[in-house]
PDB file of N, CA and C in Angstrom:
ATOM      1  N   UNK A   1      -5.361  20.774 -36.897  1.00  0.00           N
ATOM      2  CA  UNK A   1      -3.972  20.857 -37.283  1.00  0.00           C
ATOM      3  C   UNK A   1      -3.866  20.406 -38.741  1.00  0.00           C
ATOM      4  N   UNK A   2      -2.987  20.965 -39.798  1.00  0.00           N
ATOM      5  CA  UNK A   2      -3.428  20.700 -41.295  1.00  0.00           C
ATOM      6  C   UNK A   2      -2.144  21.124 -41.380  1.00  0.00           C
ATOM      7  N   UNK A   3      -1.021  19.952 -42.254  1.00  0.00           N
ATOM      8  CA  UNK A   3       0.123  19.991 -42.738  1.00  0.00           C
ATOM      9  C   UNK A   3       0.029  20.033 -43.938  1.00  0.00           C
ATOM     10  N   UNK A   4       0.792  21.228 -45.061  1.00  0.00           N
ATOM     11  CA  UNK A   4       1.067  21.125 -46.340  1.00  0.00           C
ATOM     12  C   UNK A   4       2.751  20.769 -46.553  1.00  0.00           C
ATOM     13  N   UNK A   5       2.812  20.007 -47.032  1.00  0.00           N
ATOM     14  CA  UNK A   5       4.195  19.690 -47.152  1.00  0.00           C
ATOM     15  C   UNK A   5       4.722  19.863 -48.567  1.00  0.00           C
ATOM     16  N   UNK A   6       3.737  20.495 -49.343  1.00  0.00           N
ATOM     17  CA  UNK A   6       3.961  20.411 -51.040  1.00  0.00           C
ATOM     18  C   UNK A   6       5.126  22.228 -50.518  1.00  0.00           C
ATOM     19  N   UNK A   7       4.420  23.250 -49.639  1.00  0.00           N
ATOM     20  CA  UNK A   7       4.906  24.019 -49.856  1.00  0.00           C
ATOM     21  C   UNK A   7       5.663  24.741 -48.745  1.00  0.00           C
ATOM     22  N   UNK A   8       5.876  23.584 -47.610  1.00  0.00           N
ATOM     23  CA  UNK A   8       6.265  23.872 -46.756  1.00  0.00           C
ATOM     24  C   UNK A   8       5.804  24.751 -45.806  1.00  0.00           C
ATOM     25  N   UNK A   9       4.634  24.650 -46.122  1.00  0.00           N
ATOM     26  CA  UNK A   9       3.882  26.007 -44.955  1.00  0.00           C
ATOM     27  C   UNK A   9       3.124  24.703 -43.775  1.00  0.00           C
ATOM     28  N   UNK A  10       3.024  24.723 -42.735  1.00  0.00           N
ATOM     29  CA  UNK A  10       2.093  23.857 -41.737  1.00  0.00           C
ATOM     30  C   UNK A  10       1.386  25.129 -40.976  1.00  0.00           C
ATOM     31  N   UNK A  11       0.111  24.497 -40.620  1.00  0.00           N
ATOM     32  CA  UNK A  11      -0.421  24.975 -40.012  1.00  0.00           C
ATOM     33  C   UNK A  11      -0.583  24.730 -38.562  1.00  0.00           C
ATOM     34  N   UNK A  12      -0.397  24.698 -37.198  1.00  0.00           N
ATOM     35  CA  UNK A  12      -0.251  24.037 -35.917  1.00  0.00           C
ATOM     36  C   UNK A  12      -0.977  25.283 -35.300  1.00  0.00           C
ATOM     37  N   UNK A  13      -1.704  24.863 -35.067  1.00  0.00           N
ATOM     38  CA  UNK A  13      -2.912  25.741 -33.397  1.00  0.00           C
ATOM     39  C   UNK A  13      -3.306  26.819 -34.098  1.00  0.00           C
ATOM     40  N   UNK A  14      -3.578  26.700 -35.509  1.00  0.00           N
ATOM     41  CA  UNK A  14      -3.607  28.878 -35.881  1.00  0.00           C
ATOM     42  C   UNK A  14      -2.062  29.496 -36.394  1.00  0.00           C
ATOM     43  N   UNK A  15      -1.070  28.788 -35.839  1.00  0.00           N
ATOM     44  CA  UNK A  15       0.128  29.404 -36.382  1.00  0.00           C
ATOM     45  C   UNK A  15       0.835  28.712 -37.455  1.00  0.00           C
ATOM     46  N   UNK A  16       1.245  29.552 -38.712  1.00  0.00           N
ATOM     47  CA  UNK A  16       1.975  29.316 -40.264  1.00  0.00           C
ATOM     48  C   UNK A  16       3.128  29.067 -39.677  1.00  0.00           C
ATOM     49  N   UNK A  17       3.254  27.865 -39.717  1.00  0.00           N
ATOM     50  CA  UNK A  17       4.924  27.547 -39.642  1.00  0.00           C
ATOM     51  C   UNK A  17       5.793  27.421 -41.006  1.00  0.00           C
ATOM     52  N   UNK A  18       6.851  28.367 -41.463  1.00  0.00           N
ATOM     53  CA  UNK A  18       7.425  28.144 -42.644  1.00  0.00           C
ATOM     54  C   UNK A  18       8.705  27.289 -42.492  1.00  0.00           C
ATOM     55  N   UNK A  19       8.685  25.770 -42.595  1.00  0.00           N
ATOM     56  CA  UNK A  19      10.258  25.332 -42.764  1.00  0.00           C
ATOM     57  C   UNK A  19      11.017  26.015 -43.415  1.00  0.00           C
ATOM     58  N   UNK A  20      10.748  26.826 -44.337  1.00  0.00           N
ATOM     59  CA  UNK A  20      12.304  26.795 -45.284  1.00  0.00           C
ATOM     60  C   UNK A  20      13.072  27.803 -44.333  1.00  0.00           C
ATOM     61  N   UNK A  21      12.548  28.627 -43.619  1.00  0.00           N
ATOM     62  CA  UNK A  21      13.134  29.334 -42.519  1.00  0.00           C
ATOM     63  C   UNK A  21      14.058  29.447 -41.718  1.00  0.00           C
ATOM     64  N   UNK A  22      13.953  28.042 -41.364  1.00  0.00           N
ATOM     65  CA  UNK A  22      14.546  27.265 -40.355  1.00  0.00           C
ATOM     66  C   UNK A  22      16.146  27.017 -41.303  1.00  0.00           C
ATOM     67  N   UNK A  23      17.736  27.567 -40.673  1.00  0.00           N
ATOM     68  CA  UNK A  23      18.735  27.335 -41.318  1.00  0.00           C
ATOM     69  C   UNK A  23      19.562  26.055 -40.975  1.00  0.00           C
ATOM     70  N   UNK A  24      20.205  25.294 -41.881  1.00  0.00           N
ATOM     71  CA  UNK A  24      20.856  24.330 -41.792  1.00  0.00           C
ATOM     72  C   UNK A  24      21.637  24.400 -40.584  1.00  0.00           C
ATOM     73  N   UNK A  25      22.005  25.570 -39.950  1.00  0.00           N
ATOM     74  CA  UNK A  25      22.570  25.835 -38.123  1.00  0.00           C
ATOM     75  C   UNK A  25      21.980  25.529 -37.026  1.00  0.00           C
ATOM     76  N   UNK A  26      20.560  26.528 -37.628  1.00  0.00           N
ATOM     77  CA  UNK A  26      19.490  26.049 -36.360  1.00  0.00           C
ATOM     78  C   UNK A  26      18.715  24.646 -36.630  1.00  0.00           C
ATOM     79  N   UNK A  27      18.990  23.928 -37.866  1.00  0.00           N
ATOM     80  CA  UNK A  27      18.706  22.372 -37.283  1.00  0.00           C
ATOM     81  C   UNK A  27      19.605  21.357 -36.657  1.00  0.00           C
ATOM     82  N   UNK A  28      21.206  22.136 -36.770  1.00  0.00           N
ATOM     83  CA  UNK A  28      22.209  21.390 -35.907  1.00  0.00           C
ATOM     84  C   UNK A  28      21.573  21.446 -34.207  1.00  0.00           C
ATOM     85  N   UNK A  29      21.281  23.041 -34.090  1.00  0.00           N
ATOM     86  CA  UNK A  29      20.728  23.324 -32.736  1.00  0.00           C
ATOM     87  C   UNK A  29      20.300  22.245 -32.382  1.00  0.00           C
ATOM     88  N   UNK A  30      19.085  22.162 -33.200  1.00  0.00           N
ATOM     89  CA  UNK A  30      17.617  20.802 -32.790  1.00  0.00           C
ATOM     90  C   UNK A  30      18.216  19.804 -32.679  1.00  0.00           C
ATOM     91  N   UNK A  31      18.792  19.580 -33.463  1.00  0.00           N
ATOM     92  CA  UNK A  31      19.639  18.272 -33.324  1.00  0.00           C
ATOM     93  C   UNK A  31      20.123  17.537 -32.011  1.00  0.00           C
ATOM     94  N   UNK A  32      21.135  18.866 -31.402  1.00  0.00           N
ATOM     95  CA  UNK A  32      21.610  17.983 -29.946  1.00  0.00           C
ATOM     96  C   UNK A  32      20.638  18.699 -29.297  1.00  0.00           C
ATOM     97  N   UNK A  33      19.721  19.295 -29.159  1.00  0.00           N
ATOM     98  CA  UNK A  33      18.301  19.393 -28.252  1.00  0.00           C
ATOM     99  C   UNK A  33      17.987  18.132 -28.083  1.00  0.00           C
ATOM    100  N   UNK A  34      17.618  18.006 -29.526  1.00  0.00           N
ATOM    101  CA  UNK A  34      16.914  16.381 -29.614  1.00  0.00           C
ATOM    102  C   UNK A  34      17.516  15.111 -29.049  1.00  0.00           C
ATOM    103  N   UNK A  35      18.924  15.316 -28.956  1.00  0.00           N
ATOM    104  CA  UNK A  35      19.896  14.413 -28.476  1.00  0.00           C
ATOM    105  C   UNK A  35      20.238  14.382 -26.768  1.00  0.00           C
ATOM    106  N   UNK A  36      19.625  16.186 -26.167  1.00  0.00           N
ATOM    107  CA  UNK A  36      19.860  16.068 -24.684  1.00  0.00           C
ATOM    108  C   UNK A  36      20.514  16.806 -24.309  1.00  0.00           C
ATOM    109  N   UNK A  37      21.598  17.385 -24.955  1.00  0.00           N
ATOM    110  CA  UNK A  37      22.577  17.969 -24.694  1.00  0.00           C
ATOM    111  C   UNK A  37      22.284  19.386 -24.039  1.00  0.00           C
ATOM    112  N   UNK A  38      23.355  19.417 -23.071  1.00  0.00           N
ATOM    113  CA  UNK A  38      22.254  21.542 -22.115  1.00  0.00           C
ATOM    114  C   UNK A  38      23.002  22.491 -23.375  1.00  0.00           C
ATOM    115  N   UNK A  39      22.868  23.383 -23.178  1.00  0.00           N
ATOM    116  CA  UNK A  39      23.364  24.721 -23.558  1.00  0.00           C
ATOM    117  C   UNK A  39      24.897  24.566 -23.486  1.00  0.00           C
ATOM    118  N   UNK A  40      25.789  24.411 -22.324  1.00  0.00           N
ATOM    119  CA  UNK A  40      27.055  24.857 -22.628  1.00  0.00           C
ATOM    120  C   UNK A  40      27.689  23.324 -23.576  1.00  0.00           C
ATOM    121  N   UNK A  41      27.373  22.099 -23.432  1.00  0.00           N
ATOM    122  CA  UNK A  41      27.296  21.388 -24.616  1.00  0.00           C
ATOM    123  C   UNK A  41      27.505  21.300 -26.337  1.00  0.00           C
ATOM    124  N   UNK A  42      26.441  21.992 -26.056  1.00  0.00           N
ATOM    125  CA  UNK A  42      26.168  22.492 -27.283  1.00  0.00           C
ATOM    126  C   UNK A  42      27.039  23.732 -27.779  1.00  0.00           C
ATOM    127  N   UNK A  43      27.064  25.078 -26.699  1.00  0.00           N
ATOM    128  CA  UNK A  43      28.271  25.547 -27.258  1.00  0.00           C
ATOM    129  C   UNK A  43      29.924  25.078 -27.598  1.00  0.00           C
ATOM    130  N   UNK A  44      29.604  24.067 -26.677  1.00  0.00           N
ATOM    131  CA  UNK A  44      31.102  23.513 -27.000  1.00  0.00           C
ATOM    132  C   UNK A  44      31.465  22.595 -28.275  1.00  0.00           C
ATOM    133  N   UNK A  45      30.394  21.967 -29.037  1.00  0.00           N
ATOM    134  CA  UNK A  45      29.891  20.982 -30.124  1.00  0.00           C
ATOM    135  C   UNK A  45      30.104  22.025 -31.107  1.00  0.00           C
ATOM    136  N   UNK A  46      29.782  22.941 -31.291  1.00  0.00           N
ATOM    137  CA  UNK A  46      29.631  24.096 -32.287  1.00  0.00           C
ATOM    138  C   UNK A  46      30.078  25.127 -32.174  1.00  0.00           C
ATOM    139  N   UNK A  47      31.149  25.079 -31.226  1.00  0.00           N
ATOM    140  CA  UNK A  47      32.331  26.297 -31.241  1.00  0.00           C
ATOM    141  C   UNK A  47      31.558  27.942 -31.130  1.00  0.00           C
ATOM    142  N   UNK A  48      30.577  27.588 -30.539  1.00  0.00           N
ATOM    143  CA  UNK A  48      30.371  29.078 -30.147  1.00  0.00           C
ATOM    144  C   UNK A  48      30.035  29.623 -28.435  1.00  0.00           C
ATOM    145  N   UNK A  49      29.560  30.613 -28.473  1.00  0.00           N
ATOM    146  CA  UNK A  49      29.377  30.994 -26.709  1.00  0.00           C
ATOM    147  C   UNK A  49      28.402  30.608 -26.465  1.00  0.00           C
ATOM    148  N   UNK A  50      27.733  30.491 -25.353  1.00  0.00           N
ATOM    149  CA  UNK A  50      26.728  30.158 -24.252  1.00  0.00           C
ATOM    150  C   UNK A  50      25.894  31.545 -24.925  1.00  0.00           C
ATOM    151  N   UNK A  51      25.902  32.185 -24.460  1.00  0.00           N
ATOM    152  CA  UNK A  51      24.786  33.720 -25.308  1.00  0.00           C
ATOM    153  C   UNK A  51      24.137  33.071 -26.491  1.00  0.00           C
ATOM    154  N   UNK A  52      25.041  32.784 -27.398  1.00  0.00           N
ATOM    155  CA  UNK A  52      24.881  32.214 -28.672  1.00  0.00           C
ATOM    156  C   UNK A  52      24.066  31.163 -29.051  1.00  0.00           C
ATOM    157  N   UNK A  53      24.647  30.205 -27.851  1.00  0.00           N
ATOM    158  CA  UNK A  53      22.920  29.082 -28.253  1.00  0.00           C
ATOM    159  C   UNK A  53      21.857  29.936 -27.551  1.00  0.00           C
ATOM    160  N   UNK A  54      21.714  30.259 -26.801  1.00  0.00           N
ATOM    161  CA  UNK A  54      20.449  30.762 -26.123  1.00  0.00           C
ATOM    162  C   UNK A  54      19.856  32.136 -27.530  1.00  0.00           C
ATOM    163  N   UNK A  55      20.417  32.717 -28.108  1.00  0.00           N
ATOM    164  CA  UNK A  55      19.486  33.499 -28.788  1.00  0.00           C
ATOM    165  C   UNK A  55      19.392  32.684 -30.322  1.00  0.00           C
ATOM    166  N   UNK A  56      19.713  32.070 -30.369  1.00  0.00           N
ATOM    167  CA  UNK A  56      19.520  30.811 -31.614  1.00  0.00           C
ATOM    168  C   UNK A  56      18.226  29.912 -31.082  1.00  0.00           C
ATOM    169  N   UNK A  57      18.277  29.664 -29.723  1.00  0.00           N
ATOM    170  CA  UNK A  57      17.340  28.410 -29.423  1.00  0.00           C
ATOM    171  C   UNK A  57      15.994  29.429 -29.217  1.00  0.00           C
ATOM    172  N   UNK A  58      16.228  30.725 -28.945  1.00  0.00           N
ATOM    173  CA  UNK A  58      14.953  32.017 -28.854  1.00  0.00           C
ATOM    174  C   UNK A  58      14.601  31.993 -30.378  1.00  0.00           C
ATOM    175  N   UNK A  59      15.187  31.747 -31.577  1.00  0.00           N
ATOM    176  CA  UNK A  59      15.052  32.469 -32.784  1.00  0.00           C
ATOM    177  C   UNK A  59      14.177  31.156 -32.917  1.00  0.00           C
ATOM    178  N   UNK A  60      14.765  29.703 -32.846  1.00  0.00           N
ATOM    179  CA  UNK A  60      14.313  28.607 -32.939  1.00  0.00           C
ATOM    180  C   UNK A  60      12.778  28.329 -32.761  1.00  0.00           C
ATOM    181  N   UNK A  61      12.397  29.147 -31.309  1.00  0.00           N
ATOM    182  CA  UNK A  61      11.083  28.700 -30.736  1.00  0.00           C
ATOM    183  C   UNK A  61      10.293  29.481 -31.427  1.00  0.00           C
ATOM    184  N   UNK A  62      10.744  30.756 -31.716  1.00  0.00           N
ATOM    185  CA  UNK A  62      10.063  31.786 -32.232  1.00  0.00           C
ATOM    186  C   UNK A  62       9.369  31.317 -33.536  1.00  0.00           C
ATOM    187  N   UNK A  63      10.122  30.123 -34.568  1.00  0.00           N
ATOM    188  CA  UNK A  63      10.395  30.366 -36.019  1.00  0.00           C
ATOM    189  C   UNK A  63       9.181  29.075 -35.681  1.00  0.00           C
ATOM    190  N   UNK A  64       8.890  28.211 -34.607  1.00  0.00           N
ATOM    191  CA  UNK A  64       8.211  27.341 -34.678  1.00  0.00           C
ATOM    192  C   UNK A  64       7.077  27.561 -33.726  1.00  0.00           C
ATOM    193  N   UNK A  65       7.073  28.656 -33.624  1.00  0.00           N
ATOM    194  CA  UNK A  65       5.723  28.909 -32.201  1.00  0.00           C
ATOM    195  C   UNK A  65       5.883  27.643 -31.262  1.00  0.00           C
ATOM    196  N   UNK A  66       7.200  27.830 -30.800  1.00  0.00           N
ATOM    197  CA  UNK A  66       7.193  26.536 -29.830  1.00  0.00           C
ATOM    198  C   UNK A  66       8.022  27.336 -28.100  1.00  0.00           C
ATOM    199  N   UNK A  67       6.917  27.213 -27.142  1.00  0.00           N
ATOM    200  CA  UNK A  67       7.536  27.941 -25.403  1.00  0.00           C
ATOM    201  C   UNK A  67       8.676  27.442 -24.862  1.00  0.00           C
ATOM    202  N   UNK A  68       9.027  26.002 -25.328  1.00  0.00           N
ATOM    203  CA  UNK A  68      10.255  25.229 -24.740  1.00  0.00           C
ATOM    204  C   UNK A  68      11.004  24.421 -25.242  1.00  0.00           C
ATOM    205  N   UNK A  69      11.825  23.855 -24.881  1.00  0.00           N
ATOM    206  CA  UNK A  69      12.542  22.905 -25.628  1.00  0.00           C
ATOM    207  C   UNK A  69      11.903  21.382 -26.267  1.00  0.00           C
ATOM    208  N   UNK A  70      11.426  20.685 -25.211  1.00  0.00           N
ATOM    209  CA  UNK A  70      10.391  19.408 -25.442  1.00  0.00           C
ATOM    210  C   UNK A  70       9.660  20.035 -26.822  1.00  0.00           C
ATOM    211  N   UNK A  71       9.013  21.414 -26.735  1.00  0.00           N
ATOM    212  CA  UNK A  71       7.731  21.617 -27.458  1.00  0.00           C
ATOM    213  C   UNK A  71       7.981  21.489 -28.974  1.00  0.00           C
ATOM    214  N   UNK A  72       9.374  22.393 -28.755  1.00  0.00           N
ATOM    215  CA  UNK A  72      10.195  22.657 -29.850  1.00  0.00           C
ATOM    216  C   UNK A  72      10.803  21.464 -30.953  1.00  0.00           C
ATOM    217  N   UNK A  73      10.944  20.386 -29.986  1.00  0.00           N
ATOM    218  CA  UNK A  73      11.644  19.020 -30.266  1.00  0.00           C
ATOM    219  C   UNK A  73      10.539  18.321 -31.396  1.00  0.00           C
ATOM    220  N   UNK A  74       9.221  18.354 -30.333  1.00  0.00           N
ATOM    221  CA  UNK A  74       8.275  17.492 -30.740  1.00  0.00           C
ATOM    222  C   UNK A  74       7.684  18.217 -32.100  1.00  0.00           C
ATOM    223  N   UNK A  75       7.410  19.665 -32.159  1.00  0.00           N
ATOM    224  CA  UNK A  75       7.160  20.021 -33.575  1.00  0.00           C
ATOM    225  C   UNK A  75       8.262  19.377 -34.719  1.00  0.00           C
ATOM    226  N   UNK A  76       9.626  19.921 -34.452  1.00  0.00           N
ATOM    227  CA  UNK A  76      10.316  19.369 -35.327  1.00  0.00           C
ATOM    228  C   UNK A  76      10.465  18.185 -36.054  1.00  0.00           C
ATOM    229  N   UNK A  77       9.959  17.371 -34.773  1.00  0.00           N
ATOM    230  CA  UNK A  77      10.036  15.812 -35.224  1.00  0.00           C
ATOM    231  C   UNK A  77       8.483  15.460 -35.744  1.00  0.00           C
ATOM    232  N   UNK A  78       7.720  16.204 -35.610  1.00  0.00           N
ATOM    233  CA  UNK A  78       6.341  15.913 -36.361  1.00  0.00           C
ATOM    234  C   UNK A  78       6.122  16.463 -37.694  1.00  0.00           C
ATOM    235  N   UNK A  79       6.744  17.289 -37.997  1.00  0.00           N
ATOM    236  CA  UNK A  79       6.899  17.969 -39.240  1.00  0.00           C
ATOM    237  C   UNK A  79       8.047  17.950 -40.100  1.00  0.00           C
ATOM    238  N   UNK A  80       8.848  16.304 -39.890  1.00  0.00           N
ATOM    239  CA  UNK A  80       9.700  15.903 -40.562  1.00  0.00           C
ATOM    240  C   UNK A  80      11.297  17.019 -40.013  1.00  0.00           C
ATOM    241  N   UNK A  81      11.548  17.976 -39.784  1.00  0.00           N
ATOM    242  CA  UNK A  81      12.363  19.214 -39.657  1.00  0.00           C
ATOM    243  C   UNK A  81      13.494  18.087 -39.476  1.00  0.00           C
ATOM    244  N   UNK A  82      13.186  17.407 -38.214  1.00  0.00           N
ATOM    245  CA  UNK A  82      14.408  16.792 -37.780  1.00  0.00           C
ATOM    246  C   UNK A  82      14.245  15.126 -37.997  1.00  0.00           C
ATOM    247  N   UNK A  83      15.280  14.309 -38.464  1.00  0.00           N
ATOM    248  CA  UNK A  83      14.845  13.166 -38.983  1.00  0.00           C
ATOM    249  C   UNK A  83      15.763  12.368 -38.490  1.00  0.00           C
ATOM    250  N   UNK A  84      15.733  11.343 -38.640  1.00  0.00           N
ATOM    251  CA  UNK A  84      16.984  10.495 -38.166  1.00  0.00           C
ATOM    252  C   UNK A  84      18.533  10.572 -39.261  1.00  0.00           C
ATOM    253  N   UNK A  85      18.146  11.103 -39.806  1.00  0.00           N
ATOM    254  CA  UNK A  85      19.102  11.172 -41.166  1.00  0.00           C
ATOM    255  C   UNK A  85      19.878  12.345 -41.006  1.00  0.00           C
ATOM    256  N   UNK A  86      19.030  13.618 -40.353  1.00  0.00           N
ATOM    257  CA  UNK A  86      19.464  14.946 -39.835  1.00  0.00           C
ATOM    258  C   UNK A  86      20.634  14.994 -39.068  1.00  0.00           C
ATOM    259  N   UNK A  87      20.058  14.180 -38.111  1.00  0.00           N
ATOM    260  CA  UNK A  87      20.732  13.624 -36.520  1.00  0.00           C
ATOM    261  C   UNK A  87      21.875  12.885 -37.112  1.00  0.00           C
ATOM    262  N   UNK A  88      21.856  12.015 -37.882  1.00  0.00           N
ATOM    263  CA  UNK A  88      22.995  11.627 -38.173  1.00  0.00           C
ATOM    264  C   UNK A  88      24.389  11.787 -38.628  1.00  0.00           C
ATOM    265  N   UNK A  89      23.850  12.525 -39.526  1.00  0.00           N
ATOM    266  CA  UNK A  89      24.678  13.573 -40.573  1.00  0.00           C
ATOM    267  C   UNK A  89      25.589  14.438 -39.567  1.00  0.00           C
ATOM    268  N   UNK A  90      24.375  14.856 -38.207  1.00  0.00           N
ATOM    269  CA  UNK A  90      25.698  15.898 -37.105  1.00  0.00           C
ATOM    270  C   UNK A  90      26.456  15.209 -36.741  1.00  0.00           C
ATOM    271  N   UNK A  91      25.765  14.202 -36.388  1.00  0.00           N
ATOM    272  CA  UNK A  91      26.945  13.230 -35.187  1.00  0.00           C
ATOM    273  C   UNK A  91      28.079  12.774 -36.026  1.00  0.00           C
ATOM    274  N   UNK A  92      28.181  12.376 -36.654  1.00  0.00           N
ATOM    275  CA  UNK A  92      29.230  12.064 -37.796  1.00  0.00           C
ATOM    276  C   UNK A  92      30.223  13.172 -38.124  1.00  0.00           C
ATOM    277  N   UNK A  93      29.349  14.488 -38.313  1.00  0.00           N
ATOM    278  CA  UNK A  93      30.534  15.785 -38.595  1.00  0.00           C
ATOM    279  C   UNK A  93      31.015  15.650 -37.260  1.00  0.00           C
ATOM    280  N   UNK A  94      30.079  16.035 -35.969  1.00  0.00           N
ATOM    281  CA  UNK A  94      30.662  16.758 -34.756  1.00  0.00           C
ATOM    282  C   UNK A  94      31.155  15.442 -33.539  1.00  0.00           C
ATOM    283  N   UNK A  95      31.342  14.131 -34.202  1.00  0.00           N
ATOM    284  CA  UNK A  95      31.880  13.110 -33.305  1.00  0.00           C
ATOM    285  C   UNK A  95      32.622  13.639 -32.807  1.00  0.00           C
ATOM    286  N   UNK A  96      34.037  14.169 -32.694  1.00  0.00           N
ATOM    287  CA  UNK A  96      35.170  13.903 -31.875  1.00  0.00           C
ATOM    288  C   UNK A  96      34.815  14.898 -30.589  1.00  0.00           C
ATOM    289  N   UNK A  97      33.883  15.926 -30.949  1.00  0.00           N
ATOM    290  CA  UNK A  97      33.591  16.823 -29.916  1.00  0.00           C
ATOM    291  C   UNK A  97      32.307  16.318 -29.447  1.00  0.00           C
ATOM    292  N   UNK A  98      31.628  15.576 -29.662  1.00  0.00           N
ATOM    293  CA  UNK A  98      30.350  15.163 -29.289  1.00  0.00           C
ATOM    294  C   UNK A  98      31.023  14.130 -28.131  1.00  0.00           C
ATOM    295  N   UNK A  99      31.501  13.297 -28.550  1.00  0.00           N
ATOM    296  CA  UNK A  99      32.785  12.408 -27.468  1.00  0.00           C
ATOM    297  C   UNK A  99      33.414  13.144 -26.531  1.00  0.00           C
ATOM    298  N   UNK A 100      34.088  14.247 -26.545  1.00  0.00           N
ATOM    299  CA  UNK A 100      34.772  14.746 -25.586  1.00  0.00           C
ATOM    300  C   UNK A 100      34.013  15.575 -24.572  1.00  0.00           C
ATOM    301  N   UNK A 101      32.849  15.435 -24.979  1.00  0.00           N
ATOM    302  CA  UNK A 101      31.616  16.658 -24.142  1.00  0.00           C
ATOM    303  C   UNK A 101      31.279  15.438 -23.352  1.00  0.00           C
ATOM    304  N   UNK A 102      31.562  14.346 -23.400  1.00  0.00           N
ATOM    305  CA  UNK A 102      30.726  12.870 -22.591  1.00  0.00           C
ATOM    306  C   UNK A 102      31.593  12.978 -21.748  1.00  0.00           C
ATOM    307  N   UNK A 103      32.949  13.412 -21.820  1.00  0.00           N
ATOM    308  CA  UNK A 103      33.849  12.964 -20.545  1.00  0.00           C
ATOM    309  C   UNK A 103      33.863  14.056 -19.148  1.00  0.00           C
ATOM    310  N   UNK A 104      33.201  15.435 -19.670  1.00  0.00           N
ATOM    311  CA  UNK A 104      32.917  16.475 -19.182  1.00  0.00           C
ATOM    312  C   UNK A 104      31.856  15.991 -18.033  1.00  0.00           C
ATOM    313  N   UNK A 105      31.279  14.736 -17.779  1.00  0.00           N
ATOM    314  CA  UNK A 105      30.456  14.167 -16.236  1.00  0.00           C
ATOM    315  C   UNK A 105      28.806  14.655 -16.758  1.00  0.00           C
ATOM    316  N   UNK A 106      28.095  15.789 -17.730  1.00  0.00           N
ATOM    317  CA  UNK A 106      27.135  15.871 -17.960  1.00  0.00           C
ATOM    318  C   UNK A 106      26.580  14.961 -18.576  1.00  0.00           C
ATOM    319  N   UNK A 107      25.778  13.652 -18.394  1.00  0.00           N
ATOM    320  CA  UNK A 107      25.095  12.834 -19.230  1.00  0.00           C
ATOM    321  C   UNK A 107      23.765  12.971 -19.001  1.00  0.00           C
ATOM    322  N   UNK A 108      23.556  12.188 -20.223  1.00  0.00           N
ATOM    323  CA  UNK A 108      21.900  12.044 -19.638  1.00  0.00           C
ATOM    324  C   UNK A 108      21.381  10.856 -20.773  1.00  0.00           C
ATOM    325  N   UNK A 109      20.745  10.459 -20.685  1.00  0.00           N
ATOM    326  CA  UNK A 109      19.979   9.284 -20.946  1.00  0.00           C
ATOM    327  C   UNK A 109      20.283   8.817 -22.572  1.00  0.00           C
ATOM    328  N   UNK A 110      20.297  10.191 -23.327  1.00  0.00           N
ATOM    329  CA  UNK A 110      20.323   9.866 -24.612  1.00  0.00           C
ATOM    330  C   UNK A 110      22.544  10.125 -24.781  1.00  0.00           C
ATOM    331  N   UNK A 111      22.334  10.580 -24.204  1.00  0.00           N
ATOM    332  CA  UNK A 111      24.020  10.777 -24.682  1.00  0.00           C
ATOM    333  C   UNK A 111      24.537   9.695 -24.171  1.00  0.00           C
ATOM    334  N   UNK A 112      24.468   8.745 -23.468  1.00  0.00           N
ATOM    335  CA  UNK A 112      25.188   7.540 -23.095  1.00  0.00           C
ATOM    336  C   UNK A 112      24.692   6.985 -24.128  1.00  0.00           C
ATOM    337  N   UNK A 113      23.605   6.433 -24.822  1.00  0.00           N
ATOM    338  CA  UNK A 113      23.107   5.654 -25.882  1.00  0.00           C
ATOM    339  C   UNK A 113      23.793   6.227 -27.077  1.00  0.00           C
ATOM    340  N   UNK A 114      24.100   7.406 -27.302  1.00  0.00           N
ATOM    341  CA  UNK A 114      24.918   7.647 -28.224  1.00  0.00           C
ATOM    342  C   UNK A 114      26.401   7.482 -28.062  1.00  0.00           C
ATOM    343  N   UNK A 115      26.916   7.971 -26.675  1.00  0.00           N
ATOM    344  CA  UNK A 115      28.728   7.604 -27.268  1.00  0.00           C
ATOM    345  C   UNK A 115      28.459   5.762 -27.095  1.00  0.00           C
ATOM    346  N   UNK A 116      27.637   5.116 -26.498  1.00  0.00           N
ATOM    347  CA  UNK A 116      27.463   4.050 -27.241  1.00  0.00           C
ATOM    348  C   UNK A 116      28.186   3.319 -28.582  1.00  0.00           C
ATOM    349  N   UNK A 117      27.390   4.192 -29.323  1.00  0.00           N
ATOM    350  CA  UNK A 117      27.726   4.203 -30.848  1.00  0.00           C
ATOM    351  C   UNK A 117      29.155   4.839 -31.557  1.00  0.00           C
ATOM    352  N   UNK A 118      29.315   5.578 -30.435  1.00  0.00           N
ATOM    353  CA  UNK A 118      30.539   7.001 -31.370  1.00  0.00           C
ATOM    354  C   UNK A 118      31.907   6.134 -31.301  1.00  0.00           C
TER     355      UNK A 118
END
């Protein structure tokens, strides 16, 4: 495995991963991936349809040679993509809806640790 970070190209298993690829949207995606959140969540965080994350989170895996979500997570977070600074920056724009998706009964482990905070 051999990371260049001067030019943003990584190399992982044989496959060229290009960050710059990856759009400031589809790292919101990663973002509440990374945070837990399912699919209709997330459409509701980012005002779009259920279809909509699902062919974003397809473009996602695609852009990172990654089969699933975990896989997807863990590249991101090994190759800097997603940072704590990333994550932050959403939660801060998308608080008031990130909050109101908690009262909706779907939790899970990381979203209680976050409205925690919110």
């Amino acid at each position: 495995m051999r990371k260049q970070i001067d030019n943003k190209n990584i190399l992982l298993a044989g496959q060229d991963i290009n960050i710059k690829h990856l759009t400031r949207r589809e790292k919101e995606y990663l973002s509440l991936m990374a945070l837990g959140f399912t699919n209709y969540q997330i459409a509701f965080i980012l005002s779009v349809t259920d279809s909509t994350v699902k062919k974003t989170l397809e473009s996602i895996y695609s852009k990172l040679y990654a089969s699933n979500r975990p896989n997807a997570i863990m590249i991101a977070i090994l190759y800097d993509i997603l940072t704590y600074t990333t994550i932050f920056e959403l939660v801060c724009s998308y608080k008031e809806k990130i909050f109101y998706s908690q009262k909706s009964g779907n939790y899970s482990p990381s979203n209680l640790l976050l409205c925690k905070f919110l």
